[in-house]
PDB file of N, CA and C in Angstrom:
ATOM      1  N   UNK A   1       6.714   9.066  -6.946  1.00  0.00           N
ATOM      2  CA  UNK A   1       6.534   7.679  -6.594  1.00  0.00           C
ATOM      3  C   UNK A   1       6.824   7.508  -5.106  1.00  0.00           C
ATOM      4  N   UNK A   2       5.818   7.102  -4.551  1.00  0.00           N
ATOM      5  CA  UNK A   2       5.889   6.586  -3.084  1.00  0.00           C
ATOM      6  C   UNK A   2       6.285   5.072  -3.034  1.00  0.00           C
ATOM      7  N   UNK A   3       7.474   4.546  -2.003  1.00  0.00           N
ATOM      8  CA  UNK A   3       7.544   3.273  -1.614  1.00  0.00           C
ATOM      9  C   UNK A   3       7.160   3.225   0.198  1.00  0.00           C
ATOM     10  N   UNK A   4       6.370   2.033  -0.016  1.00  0.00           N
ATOM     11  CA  UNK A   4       5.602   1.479   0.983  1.00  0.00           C
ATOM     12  C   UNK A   4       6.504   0.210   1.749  1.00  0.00           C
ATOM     13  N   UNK A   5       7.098  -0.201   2.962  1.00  0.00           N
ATOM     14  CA  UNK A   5       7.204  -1.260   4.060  1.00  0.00           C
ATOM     15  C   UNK A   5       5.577  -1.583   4.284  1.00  0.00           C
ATOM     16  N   UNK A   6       5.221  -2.785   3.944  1.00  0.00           N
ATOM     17  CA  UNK A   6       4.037  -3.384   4.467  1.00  0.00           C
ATOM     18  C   UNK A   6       4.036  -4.666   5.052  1.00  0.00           C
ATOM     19  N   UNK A   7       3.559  -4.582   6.763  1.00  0.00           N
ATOM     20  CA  UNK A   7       3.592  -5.650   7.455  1.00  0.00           C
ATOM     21  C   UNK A   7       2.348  -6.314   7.518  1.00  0.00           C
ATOM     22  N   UNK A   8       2.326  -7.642   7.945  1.00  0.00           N
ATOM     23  CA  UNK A   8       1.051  -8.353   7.840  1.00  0.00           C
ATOM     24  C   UNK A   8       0.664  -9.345   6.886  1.00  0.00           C
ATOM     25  N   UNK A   9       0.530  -8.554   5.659  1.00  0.00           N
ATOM     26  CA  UNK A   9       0.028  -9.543   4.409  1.00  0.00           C
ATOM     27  C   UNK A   9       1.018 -11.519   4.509  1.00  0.00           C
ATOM     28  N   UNK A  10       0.457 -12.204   4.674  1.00  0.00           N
ATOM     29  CA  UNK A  10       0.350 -13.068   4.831  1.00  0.00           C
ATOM     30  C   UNK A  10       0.016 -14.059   3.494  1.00  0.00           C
ATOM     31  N   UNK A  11      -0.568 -13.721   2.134  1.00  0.00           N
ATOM     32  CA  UNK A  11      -1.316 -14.317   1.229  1.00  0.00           C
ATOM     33  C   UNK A  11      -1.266 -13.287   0.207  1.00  0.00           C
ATOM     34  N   UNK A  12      -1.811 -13.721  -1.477  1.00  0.00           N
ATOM     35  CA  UNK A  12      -1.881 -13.395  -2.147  1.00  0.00           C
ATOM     36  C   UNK A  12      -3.140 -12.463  -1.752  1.00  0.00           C
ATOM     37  N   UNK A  13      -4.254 -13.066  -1.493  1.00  0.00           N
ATOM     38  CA  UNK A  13      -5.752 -12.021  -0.897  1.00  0.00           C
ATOM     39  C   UNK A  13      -5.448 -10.547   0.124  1.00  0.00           C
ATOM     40  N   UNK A  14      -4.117 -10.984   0.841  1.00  0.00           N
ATOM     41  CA  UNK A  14      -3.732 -10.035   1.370  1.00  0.00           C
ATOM     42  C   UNK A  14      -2.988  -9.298   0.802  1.00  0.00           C
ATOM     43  N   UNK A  15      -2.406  -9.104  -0.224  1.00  0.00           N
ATOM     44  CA  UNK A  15      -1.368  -8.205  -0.967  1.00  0.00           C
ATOM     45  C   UNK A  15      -2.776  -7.707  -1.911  1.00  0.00           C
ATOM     46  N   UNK A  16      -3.865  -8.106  -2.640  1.00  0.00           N
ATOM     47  CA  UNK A  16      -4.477  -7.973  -3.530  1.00  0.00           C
ATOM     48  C   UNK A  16      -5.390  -6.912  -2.673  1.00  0.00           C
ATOM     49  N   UNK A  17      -5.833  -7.201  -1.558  1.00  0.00           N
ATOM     50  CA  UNK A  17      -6.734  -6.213  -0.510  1.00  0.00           C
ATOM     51  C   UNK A  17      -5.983  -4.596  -0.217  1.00  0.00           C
ATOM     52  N   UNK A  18      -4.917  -4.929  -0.266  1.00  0.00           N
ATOM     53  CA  UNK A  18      -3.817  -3.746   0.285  1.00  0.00           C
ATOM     54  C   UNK A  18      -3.617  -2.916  -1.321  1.00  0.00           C
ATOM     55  N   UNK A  19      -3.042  -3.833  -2.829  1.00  0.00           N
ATOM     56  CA  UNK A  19      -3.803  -2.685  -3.944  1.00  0.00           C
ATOM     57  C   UNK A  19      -4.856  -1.893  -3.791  1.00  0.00           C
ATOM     58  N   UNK A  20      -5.832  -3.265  -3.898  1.00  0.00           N
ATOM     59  CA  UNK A  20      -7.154  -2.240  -3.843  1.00  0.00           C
ATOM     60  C   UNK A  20      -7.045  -1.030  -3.357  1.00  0.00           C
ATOM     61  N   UNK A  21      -6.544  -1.054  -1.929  1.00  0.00           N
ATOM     62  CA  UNK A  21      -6.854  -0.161  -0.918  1.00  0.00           C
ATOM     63  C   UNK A  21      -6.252   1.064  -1.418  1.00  0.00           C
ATOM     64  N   UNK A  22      -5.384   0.770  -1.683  1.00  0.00           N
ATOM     65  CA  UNK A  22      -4.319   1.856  -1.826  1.00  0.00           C
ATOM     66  C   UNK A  22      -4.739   2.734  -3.316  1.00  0.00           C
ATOM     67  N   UNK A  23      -5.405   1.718  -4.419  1.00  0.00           N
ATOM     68  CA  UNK A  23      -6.020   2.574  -5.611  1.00  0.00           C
ATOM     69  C   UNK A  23      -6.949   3.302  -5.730  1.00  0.00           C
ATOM     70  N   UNK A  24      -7.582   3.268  -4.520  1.00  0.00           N
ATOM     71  CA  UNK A  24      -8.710   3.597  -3.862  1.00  0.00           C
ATOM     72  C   UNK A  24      -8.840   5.041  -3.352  1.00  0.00           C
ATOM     73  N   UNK A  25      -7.538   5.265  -3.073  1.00  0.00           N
ATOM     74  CA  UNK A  25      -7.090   6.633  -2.500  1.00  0.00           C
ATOM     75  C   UNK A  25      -7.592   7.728  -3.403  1.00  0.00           C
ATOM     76  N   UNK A  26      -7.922   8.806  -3.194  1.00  0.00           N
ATOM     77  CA  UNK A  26      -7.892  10.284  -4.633  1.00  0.00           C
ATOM     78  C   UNK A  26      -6.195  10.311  -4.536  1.00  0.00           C
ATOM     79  N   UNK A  27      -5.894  10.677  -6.007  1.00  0.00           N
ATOM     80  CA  UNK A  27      -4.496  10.679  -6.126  1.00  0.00           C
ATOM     81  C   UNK A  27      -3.298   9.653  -6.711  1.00  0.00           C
ATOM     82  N   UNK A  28      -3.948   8.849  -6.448  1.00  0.00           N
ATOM     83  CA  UNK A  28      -3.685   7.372  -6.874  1.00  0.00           C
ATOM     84  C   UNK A  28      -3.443   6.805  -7.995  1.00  0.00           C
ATOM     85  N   UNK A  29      -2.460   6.763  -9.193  1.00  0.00           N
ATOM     86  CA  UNK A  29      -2.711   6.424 -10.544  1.00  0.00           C
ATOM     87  C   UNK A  29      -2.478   5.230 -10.358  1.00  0.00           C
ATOM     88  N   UNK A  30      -1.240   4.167  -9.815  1.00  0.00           N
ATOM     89  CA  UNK A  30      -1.264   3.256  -9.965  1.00  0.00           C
ATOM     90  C   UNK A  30      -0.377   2.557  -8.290  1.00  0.00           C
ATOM     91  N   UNK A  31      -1.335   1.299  -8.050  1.00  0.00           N
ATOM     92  CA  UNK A  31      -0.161   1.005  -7.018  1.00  0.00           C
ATOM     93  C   UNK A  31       0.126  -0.534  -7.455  1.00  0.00           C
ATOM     94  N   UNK A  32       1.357  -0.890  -7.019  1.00  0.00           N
ATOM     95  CA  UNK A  32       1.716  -2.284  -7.193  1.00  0.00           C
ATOM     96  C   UNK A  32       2.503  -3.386  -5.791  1.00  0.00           C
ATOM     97  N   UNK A  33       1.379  -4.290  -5.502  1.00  0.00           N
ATOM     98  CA  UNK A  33       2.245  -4.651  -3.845  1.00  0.00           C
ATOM     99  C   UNK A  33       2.770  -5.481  -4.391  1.00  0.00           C
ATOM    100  N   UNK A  34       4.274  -6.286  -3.315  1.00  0.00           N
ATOM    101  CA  UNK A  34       5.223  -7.248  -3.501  1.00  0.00           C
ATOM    102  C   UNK A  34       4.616  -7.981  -2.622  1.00  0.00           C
ATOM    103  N   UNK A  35       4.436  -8.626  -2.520  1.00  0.00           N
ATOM    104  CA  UNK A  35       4.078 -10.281  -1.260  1.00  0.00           C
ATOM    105  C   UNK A  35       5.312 -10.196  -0.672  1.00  0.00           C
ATOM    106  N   UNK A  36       6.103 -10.551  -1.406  1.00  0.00           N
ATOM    107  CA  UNK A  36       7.612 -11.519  -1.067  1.00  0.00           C
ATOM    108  C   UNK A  36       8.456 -10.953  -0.524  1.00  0.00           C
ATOM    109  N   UNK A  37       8.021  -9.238  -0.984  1.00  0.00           N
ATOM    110  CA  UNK A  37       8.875  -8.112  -0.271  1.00  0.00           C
ATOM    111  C   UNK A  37       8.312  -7.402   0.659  1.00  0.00           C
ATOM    112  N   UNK A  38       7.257  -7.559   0.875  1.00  0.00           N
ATOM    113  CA  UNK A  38       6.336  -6.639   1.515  1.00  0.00           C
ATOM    114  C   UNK A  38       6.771  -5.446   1.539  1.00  0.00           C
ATOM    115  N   UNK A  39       5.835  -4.974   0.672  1.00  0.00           N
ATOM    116  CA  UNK A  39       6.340  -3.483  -0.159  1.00  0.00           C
ATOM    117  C   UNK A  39       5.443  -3.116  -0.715  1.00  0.00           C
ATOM    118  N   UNK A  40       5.281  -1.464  -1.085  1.00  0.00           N
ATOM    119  CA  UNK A  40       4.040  -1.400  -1.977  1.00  0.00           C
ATOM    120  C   UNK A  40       4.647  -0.046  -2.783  1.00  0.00           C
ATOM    121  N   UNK A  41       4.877   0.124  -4.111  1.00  0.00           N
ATOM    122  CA  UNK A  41       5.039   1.314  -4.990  1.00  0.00           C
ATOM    123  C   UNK A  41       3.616   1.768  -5.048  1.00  0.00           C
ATOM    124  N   UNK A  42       3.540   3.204  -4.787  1.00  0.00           N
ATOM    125  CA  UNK A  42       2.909   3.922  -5.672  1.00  0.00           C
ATOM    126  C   UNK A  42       3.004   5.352  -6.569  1.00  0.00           C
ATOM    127  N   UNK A  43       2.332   5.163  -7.359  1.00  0.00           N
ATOM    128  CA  UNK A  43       2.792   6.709  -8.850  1.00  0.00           C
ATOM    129  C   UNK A  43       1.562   7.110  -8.302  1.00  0.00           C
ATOM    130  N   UNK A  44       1.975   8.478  -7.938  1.00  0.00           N
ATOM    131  CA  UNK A  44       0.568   9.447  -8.082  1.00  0.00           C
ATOM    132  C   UNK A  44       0.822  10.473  -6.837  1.00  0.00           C
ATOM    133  N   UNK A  45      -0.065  11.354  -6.796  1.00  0.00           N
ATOM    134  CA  UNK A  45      -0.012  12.492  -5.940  1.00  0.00           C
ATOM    135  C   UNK A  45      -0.525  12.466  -4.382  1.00  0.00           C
ATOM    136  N   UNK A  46      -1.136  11.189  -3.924  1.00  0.00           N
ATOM    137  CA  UNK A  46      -1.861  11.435  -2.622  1.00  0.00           C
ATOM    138  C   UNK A  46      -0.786  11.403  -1.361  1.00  0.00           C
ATOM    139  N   UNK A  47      -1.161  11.416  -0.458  1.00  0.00           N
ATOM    140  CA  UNK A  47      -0.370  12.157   0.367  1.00  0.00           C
ATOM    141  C   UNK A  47      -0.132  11.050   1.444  1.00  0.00           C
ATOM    142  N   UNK A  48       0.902  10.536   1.754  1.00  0.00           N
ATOM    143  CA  UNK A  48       1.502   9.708   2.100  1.00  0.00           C
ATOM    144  C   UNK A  48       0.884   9.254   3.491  1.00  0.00           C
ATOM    145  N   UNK A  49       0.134  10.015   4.351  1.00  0.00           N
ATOM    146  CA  UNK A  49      -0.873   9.735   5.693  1.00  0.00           C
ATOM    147  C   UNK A  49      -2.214   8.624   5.284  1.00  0.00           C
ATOM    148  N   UNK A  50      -2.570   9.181   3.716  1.00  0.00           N
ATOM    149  CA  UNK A  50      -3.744   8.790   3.274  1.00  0.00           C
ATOM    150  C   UNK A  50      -3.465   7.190   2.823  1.00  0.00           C
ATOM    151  N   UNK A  51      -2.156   7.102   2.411  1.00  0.00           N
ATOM    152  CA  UNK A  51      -1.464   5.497   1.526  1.00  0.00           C
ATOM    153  C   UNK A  51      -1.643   4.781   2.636  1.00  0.00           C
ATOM    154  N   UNK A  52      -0.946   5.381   4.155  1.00  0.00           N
ATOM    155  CA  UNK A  52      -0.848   4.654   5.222  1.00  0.00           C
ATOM    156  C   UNK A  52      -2.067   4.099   5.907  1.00  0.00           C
ATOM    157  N   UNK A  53      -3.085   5.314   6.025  1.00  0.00           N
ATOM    158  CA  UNK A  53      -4.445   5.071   6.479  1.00  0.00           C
ATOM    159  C   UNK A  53      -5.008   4.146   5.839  1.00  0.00           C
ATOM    160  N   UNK A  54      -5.294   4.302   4.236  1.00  0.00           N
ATOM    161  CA  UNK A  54      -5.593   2.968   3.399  1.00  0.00           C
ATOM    162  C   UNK A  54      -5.476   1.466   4.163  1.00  0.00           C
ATOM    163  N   UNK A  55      -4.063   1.090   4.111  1.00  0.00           N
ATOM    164  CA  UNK A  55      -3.399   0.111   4.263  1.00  0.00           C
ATOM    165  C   UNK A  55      -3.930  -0.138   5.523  1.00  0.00           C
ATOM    166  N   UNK A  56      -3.935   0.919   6.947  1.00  0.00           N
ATOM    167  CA  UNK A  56      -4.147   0.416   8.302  1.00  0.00           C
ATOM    168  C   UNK A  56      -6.058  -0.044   8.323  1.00  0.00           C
ATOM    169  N   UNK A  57      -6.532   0.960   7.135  1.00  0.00           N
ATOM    170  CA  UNK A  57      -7.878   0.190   7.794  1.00  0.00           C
ATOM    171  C   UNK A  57      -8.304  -1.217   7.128  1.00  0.00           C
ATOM    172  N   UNK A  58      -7.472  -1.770   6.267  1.00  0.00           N
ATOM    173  CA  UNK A  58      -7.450  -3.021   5.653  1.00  0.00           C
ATOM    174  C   UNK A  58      -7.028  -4.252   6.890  1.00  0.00           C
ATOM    175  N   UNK A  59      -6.207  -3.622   7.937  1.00  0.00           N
ATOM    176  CA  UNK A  59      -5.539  -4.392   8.640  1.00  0.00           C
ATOM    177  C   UNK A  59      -3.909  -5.036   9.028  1.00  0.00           C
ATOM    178  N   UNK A  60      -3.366  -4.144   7.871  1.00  0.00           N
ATOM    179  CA  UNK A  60      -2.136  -3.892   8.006  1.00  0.00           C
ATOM    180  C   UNK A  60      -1.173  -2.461   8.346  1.00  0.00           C
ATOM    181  N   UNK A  61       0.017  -2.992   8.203  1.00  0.00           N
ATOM    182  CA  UNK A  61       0.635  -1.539   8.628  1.00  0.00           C
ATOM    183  C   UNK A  61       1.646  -1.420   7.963  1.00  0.00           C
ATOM    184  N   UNK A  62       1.780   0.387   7.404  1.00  0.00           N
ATOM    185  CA  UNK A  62       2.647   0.264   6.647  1.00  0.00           C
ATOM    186  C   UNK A  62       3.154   1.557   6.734  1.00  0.00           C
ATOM    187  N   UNK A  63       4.763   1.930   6.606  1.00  0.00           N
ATOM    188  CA  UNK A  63       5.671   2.773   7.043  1.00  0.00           C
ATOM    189  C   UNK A  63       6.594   3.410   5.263  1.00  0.00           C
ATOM    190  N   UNK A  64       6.997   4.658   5.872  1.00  0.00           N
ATOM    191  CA  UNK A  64       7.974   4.545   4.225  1.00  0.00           C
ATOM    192  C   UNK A  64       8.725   4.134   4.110  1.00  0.00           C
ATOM    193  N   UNK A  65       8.937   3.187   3.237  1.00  0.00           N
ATOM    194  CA  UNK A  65      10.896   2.254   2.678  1.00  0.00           C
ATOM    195  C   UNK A  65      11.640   3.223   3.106  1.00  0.00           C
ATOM    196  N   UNK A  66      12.569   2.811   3.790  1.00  0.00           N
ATOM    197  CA  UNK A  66      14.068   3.561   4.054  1.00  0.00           C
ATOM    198  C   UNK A  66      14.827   3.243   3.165  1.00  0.00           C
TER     199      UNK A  66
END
């Protein structure tokens, strides 16, 4: 399980764009974003450059939870 810091999202459309993105990945079984936390879990095998890339070409940015 990967945890995601995600900056930007602003809206529900924006947390819902940043799933997508991120389920989108090969590797990917499931992701789930927080709005409120700006955060994003994901279960699955892809490789943590690819979660990030996702997320940046949506328009946000996103780092690993410390």
């Amino acid at each position: 399980m990967t945890r995601l810091d995600v900056t930007g999202m602003t809206c529900s459309h924006c947390s819902a764009a940043v799933q997508r993105a991120l389920e989108a990945v090969p590797g990917v079984k499931t992701a789930t974003v927080d709005l409120d936390a700006g955060s994003a879990t994901v279960d699955g095998d892809a490789p943590l450059g690819a979660l990030v890339k996702a997320v940046a070409d949506e328009g946000y940015s996103a780092t690993p939870a410390s």
